[in-house]
Protein backbone atom coordinates (compact mmCIF):
# COMPACT_ATOMS: atom_id res chain seq x y z
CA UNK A 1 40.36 69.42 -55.93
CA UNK A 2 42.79 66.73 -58.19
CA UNK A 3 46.36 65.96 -57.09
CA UNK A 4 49.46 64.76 -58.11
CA UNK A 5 50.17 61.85 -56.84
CA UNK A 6 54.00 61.76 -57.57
CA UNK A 7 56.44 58.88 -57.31
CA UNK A 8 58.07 58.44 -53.79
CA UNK A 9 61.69 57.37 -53.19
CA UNK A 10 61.59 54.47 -51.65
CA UNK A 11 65.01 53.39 -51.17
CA UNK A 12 68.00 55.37 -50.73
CA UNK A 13 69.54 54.56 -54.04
CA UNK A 14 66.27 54.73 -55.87
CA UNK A 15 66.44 56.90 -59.14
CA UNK A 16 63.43 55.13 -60.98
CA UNK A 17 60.57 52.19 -60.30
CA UNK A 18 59.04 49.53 -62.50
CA UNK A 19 55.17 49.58 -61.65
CA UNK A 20 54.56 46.17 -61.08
CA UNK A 21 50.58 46.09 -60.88
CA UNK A 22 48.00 48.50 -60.73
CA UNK A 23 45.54 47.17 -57.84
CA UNK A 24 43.11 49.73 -58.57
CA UNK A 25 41.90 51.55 -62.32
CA UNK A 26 40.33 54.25 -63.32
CA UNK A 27 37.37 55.46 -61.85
CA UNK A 28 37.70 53.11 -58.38
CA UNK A 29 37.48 55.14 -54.75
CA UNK A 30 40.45 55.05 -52.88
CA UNK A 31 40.99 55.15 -49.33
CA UNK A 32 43.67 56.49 -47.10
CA UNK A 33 46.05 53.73 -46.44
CA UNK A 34 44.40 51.53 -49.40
CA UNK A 35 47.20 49.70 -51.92
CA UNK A 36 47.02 51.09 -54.90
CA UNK A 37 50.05 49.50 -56.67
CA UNK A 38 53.35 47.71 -56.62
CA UNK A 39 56.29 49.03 -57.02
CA UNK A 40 59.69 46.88 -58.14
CA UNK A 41 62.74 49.32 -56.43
CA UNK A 42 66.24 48.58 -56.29
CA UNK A 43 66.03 47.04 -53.14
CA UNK A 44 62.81 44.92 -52.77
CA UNK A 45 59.44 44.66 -54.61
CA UNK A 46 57.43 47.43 -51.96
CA UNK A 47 53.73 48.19 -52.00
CA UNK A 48 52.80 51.63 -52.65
CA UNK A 49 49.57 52.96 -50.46
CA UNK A 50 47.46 56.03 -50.95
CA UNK A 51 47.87 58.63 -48.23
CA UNK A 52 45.09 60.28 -49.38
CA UNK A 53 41.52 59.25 -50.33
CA UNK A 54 39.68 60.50 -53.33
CA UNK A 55 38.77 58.87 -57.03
CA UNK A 56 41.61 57.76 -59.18
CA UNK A 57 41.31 60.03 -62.54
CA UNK A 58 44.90 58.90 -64.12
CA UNK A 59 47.06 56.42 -64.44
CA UNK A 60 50.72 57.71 -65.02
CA UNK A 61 52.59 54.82 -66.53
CA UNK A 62 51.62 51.17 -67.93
CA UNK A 63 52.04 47.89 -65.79
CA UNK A 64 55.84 47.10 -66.72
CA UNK A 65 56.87 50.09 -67.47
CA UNK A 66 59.39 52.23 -65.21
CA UNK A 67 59.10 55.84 -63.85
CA UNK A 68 61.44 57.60 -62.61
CA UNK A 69 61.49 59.01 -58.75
CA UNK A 70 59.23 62.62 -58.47
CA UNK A 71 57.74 61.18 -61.62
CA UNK A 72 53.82 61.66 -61.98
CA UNK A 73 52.12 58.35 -60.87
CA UNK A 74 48.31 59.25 -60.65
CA UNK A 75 46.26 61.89 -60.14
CA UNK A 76 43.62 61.43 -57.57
CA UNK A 77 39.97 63.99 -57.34
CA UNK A 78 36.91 64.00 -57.13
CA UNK A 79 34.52 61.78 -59.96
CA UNK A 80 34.60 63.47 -62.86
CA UNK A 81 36.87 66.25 -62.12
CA UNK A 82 38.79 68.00 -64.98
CA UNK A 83 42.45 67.47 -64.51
CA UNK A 84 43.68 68.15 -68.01
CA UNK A 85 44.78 71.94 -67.19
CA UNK A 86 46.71 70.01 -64.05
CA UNK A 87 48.20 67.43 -65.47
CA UNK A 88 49.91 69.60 -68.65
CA UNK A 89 51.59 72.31 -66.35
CA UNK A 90 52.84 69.49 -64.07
CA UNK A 91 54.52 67.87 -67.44
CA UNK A 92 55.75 71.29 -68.39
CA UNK A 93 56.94 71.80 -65.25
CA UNK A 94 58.94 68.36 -64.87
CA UNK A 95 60.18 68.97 -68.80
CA UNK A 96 61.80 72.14 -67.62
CA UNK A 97 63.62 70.54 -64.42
CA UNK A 98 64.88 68.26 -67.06
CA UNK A 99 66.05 70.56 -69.62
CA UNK A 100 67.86 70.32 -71.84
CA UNK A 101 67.69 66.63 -72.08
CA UNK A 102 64.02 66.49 -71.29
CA UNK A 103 62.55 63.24 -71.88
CA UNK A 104 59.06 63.00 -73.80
CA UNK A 105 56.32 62.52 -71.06
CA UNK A 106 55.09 58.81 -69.80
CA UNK A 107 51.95 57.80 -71.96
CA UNK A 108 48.92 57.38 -69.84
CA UNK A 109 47.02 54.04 -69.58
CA UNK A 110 43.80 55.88 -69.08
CA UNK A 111 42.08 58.67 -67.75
CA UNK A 112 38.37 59.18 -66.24
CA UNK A 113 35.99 60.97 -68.98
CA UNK A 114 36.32 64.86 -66.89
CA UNK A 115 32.47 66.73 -66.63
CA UNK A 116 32.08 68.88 -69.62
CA UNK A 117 32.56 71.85 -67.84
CA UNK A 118 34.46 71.23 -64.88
CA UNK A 119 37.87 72.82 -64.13
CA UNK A 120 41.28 72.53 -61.87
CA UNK A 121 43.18 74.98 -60.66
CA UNK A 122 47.20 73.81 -60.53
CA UNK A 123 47.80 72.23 -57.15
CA UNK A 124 51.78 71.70 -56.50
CA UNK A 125 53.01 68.10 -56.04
CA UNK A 126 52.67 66.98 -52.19
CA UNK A 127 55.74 66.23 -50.35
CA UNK A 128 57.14 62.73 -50.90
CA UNK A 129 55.25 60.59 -48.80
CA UNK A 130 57.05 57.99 -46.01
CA UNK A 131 56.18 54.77 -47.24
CA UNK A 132 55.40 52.08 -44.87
CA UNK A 133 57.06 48.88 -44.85
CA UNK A 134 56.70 45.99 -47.66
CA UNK A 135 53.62 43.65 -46.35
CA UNK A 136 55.40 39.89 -47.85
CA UNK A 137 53.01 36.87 -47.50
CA UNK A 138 53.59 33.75 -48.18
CA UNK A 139 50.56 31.50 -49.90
CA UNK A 140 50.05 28.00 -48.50
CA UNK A 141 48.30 26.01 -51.46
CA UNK A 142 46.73 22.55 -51.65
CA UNK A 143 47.86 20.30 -54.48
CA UNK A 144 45.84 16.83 -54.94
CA UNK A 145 44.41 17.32 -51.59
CA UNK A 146 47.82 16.43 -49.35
CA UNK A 147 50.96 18.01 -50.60
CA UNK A 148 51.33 21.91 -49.71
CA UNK A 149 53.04 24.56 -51.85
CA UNK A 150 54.62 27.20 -50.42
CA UNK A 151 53.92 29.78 -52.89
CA UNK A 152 54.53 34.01 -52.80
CA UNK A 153 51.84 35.90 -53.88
CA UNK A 154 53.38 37.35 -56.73
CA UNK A 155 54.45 34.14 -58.60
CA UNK A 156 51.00 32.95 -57.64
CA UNK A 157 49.26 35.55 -59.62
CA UNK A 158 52.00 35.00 -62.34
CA UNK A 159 51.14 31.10 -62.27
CA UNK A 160 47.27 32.03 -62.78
CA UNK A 161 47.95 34.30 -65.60
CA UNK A 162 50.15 31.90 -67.81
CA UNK A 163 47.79 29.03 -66.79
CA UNK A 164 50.55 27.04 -64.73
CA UNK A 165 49.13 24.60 -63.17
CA UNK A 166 50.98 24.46 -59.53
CA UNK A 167 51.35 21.06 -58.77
CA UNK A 168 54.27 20.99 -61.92
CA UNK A 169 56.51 23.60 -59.97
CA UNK A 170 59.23 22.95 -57.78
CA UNK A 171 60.32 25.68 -55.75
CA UNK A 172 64.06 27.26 -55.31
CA UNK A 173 63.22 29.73 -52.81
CA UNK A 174 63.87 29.35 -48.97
CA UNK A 175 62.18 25.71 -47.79
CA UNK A 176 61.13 25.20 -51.08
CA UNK A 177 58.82 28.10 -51.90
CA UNK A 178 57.67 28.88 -54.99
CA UNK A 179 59.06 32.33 -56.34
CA UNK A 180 58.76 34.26 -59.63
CA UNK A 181 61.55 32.72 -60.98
CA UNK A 182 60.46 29.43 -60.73
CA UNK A 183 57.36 30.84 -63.00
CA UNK A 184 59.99 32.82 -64.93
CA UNK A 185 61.66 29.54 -65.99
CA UNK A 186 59.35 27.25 -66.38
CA UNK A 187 58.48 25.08 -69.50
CA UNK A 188 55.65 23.02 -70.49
CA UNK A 189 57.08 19.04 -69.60
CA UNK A 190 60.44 20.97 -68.30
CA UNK A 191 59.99 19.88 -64.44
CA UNK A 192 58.25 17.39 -62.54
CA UNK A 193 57.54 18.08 -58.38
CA UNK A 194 60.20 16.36 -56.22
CA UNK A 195 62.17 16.33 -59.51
CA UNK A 196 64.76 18.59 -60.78
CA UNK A 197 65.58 16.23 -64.08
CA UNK A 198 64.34 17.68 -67.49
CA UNK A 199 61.82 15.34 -69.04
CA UNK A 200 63.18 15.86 -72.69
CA UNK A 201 66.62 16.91 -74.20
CA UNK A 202 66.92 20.23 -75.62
CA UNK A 203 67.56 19.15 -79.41
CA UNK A 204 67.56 22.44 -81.26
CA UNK A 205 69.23 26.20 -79.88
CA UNK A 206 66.82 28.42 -78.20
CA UNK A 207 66.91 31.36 -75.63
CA UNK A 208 65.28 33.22 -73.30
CA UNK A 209 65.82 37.20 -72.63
CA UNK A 210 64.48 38.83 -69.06
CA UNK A 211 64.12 41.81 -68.08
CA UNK A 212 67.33 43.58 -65.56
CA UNK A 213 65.31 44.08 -62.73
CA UNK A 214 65.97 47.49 -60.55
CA UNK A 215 68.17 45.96 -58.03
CA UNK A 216 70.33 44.14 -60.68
CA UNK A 217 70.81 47.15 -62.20
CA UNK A 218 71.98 48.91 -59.23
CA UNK A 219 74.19 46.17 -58.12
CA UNK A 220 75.56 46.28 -61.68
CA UNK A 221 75.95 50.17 -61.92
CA UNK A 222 77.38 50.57 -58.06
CA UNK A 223 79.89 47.66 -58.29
CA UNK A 224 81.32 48.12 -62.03
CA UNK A 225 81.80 51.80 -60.68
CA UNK A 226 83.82 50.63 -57.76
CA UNK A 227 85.63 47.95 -59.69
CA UNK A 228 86.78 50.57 -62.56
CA UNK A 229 87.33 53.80 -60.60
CA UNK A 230 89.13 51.69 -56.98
CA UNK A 231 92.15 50.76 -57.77
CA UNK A 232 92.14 47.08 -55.87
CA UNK A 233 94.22 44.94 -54.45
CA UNK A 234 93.99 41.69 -52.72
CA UNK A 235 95.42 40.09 -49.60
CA UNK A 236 95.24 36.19 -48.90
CA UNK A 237 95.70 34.42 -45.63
CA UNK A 238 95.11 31.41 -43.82
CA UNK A 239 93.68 30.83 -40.48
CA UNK A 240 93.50 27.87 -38.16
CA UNK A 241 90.06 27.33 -37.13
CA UNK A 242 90.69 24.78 -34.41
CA UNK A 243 90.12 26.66 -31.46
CA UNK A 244 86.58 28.49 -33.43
CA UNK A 245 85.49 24.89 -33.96
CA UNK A 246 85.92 23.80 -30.40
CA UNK A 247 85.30 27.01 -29.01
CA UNK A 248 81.70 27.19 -31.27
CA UNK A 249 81.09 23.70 -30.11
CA UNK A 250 81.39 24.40 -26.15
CA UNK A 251 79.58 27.80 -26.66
CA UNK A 252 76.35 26.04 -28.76
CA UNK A 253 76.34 23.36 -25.56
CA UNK A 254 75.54 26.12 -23.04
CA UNK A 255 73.28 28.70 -24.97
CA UNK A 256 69.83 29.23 -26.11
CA UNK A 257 71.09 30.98 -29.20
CA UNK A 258 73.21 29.31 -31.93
CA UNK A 259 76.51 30.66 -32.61
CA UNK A 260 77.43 30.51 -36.48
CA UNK A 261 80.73 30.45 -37.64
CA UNK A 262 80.03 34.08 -39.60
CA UNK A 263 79.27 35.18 -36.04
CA UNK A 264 82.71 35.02 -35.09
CA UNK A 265 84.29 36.24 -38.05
CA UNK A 266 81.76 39.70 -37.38
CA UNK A 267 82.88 39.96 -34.10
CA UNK A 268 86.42 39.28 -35.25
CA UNK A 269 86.51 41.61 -37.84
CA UNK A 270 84.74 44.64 -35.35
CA UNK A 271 87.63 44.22 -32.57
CA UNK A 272 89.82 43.95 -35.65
CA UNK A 273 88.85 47.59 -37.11
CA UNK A 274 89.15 48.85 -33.27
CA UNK A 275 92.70 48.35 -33.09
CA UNK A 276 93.07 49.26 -36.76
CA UNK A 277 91.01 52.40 -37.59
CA UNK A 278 92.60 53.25 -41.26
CA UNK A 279 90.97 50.22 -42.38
CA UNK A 280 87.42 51.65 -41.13
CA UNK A 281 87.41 54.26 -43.60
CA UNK A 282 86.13 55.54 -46.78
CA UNK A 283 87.06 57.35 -50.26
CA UNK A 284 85.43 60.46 -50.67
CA UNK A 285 87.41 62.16 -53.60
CA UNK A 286 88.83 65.03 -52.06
CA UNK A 287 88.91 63.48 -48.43
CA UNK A 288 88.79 60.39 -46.53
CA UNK A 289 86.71 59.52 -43.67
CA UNK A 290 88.46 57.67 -41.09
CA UNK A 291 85.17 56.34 -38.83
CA UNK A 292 85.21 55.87 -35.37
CA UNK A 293 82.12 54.02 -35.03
CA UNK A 294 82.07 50.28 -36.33
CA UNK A 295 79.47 49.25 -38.84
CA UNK A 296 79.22 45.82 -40.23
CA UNK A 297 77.63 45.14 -43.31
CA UNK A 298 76.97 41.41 -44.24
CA UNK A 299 76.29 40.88 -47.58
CA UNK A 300 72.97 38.20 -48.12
CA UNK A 301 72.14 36.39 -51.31
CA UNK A 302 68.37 37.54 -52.06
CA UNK A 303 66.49 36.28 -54.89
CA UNK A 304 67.00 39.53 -57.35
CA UNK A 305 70.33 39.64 -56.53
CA UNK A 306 72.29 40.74 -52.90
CA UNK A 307 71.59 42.95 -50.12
CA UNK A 308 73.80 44.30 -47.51
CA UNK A 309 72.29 44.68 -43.99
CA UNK A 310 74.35 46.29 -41.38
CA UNK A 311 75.32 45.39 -38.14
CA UNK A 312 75.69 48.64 -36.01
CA UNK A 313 78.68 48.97 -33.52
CA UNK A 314 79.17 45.67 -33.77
CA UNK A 315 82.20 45.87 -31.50
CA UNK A 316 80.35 46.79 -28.76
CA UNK A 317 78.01 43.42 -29.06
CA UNK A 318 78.33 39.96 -28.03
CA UNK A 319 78.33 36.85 -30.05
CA UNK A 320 74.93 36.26 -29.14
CA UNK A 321 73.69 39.51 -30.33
CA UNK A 322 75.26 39.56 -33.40
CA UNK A 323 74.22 36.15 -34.17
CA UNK A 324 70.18 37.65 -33.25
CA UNK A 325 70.39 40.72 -35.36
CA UNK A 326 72.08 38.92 -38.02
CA UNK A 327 69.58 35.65 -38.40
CA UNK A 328 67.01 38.15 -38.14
CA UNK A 329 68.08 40.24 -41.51
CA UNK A 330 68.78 37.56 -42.86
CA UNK A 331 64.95 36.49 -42.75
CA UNK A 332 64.18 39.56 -43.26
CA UNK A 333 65.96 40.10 -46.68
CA UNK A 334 64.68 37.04 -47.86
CA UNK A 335 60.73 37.89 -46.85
CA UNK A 336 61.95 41.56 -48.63
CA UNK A 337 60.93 43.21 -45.22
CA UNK A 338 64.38 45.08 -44.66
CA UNK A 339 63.83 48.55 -44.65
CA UNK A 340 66.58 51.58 -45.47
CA UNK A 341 67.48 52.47 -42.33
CA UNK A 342 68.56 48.24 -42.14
CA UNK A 343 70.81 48.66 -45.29
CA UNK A 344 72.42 52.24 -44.89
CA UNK A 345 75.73 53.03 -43.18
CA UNK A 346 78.16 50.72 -43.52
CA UNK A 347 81.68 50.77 -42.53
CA UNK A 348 83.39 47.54 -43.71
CA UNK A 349 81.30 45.03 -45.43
CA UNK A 350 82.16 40.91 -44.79
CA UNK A 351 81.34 38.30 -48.36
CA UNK A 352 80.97 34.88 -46.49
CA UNK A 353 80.69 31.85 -49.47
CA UNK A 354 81.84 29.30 -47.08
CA UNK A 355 78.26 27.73 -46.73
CA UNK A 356 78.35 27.63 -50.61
CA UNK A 357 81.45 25.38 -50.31
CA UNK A 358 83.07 27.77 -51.96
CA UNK A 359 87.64 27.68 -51.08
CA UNK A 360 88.26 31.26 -51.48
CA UNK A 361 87.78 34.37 -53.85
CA UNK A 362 88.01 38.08 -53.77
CA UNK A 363 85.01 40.22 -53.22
CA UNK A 364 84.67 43.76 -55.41
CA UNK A 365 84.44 46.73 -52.73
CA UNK A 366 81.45 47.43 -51.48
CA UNK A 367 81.30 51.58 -51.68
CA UNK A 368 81.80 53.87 -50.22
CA UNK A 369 83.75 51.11 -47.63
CA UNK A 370 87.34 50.98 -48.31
CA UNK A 371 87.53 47.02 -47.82
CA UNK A 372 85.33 44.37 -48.12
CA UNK A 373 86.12 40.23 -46.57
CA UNK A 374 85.77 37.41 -48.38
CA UNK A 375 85.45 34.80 -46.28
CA UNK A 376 86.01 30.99 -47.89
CA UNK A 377 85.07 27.42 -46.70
CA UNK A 378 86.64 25.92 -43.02
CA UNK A 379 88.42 22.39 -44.67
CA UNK A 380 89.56 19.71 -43.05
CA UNK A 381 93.19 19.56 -44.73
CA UNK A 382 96.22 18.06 -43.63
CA UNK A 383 98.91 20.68 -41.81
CA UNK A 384 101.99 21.06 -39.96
CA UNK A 385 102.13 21.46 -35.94
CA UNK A 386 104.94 21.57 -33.88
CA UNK A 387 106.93 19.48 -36.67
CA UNK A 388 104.36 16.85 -36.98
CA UNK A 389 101.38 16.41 -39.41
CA UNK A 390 98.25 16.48 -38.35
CA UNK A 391 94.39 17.36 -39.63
CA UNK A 392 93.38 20.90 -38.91
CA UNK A 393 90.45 23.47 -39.33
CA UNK A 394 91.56 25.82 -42.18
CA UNK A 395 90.07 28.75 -43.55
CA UNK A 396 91.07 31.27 -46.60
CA UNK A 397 90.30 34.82 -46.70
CA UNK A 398 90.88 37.47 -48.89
CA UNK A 399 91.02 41.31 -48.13
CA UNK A 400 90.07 43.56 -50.84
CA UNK A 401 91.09 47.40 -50.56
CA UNK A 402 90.94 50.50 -52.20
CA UNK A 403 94.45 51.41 -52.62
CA UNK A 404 93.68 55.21 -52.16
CA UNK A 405 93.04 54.64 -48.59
CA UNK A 406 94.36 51.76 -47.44
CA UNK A 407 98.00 50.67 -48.70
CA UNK A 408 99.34 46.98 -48.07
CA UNK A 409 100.70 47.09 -45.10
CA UNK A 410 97.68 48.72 -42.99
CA UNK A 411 95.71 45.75 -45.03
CA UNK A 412 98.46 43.39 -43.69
CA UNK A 413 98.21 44.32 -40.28
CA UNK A 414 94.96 44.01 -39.74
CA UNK A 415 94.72 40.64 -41.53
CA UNK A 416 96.97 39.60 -38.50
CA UNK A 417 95.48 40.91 -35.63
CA UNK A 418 91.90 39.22 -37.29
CA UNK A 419 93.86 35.69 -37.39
CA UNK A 420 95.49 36.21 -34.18
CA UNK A 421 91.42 37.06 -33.00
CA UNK A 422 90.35 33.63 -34.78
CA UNK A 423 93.11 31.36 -33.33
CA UNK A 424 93.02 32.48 -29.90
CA UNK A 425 89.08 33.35 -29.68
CA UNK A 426 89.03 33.31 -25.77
CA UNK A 427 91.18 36.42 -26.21
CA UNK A 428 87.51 38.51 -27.72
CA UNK A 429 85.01 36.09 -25.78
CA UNK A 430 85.58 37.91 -22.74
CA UNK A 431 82.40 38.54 -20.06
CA UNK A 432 79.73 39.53 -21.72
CA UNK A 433 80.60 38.94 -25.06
CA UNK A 434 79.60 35.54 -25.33
């Protein structure tokens, strides 16, 4: 008998998804556990795989085109199975959810020819199915029989369909893999491997328009939301780094895992909120939640945009730990392997764009958190000790907070316990939290 097969949700913020490729058409047997498609989310490019086995009659929506969650992605049967009397009440039925500002149904890309006198009885949608996690691979390629490319499988099969030939791509993903936007932005002549100078000048005014891709548009519907509707403020303060930079230094000597400067700042921040719990909280219109536990999130520069994994009690963890679970998101959100459960529950979020150089600048709150860090470069800069100049370790950062929940001087004292934290770091390192 034909089913629905209906859109899942496969992030927690997912309203809609952009089918990305159809692995399998019309008339091909699918197996349980077989990919069938992939599916851009808000989060991650994921791939979508049957959990049931059958012929695929229908295709729901065009490669490129987006569908929203619960939409109707295929309908799976036996060959040659009638489906039309199934497929029209499950569009009635989805027009009248959506009344009374039903949308016109998706356009199919094709549908199997159905026996002349076969028929389908309606079969309700199946529960949303649990999707297993994103399988990333990386492609190694061979260019004039020594140099390999580092190459992900979608900007591979984007490279074979515009006829790119590989060996004129230079990659600006992680260790110099080659990732769809490199394909995205690539011109005939425009780049050379090992070079990153144009080969012509641009003489005459031309553009190029892309696509907003889903997690762009969440990160630009969340954070204009929270920038319009939380009243902001900002709070700036210097630290002395000194005793981080020798205490970093001894610590790196001594263990098998390497202690980042962001590592301290998380474990900072987390004995921070402990002493501090108004700052742990979150708006929630007609309340606000004042958490006990401590959740980190650190934000991480992906390729579509930024993600947000989240570093759970993080006051009850070491150094070391925090610097494991945070390396390891880290690879994980740039491999697209983080799942929901890695992403969800933040308390207080941390913006580090030291590595980037970057002096200092103020971070938009990360909802529903009531505060977010930003967290600027360490410089070497002259400063002033015990009446005498000297060169010191110093480091900017910038509180953001709602003003609903947090008012300036809740935001002020914790600022100050944090540098006190920073420029006496023996005082949260401890036993056992190194």
């Amino acid at each position: 008998m034909a089913e629905i097969v209906r859109m899942p949700k496969m992030s927690d913020t997912m309203t809609e998804g952009v089918l990305v490729k159809w692995h399998k058409k019309v008339g091909d047997t699918v197996k349980n556990g077989e990919l069938v498609a992939e599916v851009e989310t808000d989060k991650a490019t994921m791939e979508f795989e049957s959990y049931q086995a059958g012929t695929l009659l229908y295709l729901g929506v065009e490669e490129g085109k987006a569908i929203p969650v619960d939409g109707i992605l295929a309908i799976m049967g036996k060959p040659g199975e009638d489906f039309k009397d199934l497929l029209a009440a499950a569009q009635k039925e989805d027009e009248a959810k959506a009344a009374p500002a039903a949308a016109a149904p998706v356009e199919p890309v094709a549908a199997a020819k159905p026996a002349a006198q076969a028929s389908a009885s309606t079969v309700a949608a199946p529960p949303t199915p649990t999707i297993s996690a994103p399988k990333v691979q990386e492609i190694v390629h061979s260019v004039n029989g020594d140099e390999r490319l580092k190459i992900s499988p979608l900007a591979k099969r984007l490279a074979t369909e515009k006829g790119i030939d590989l060996g004129m791509l230079k990659g600006t993903g992680e260790h110099g893999r080659i990732v769809k936007r490199d394909i995205d932005w690539f011109k005939p002549g425009s780049f050379v491997q090992g070079s990153t100078l144009s080969a012509k000048a641009v003489t005459k005014e031309s553009f190029e328009e892309v696509t907003v891709t889903q997690m762009r548009k969440t990160i630009a519907r969340r954070l204009a939301e929270s920038k319009f509707t939380a009243p902001h403020f900002y709070l700036t303060m210097d630290i002395d780094m000194d005793e981080v930079v020798r205490a970093r230094e001894s610590i790196n000597q001594v263990t098998q895992v390497k202690i980042s400067f962001n590592d301290f700042v998380v474990k900072a921040v987390a004995t921070s909120l402990r002493e501090h719990p108004a700052v742990n909280s979150a708006w929630l219109g007609d309340r606000i939640r004042y958490n006990h536990h401590i959740h980190i999130g650190v934000a991480v520069a992906v390729e579509d945009g930024l993600l947000v994994p989240v570093v759970r009690f993080a006051d009850s963890k070491s150094l070391s730990q925090i610097a494991v679970e945070v390396k390891e998101f880290a690879k994980k959100a740039k491999d697209k392997k983080l799942q929901p459960q890695d992403w969800e529950g933040n308390t207080f979020t941390i913006s580090n764009l030291g590595m980037f150089n970057i002096e200092s600048f103020t971070a938009i709150i990360n909802p529903p958190d009531a505060c977010i860090l930003a967290i600027g470069a360490i410089k070497q800069i002259p400063v002033v000790k015990n009446g005498m100049v000297q060169p010191g370790n110093v480091m900017k950062v910038t509180l953001s907070c709602d003003h609903r929940v947090v008012d300036g001087v809740v935001g002020s004292k914790f600022l100050n316990t944090f540098k006190a934290l920073l420029e006496n770091p023996i005082v949260m390192l401890g036993q056992g939290n190194i």
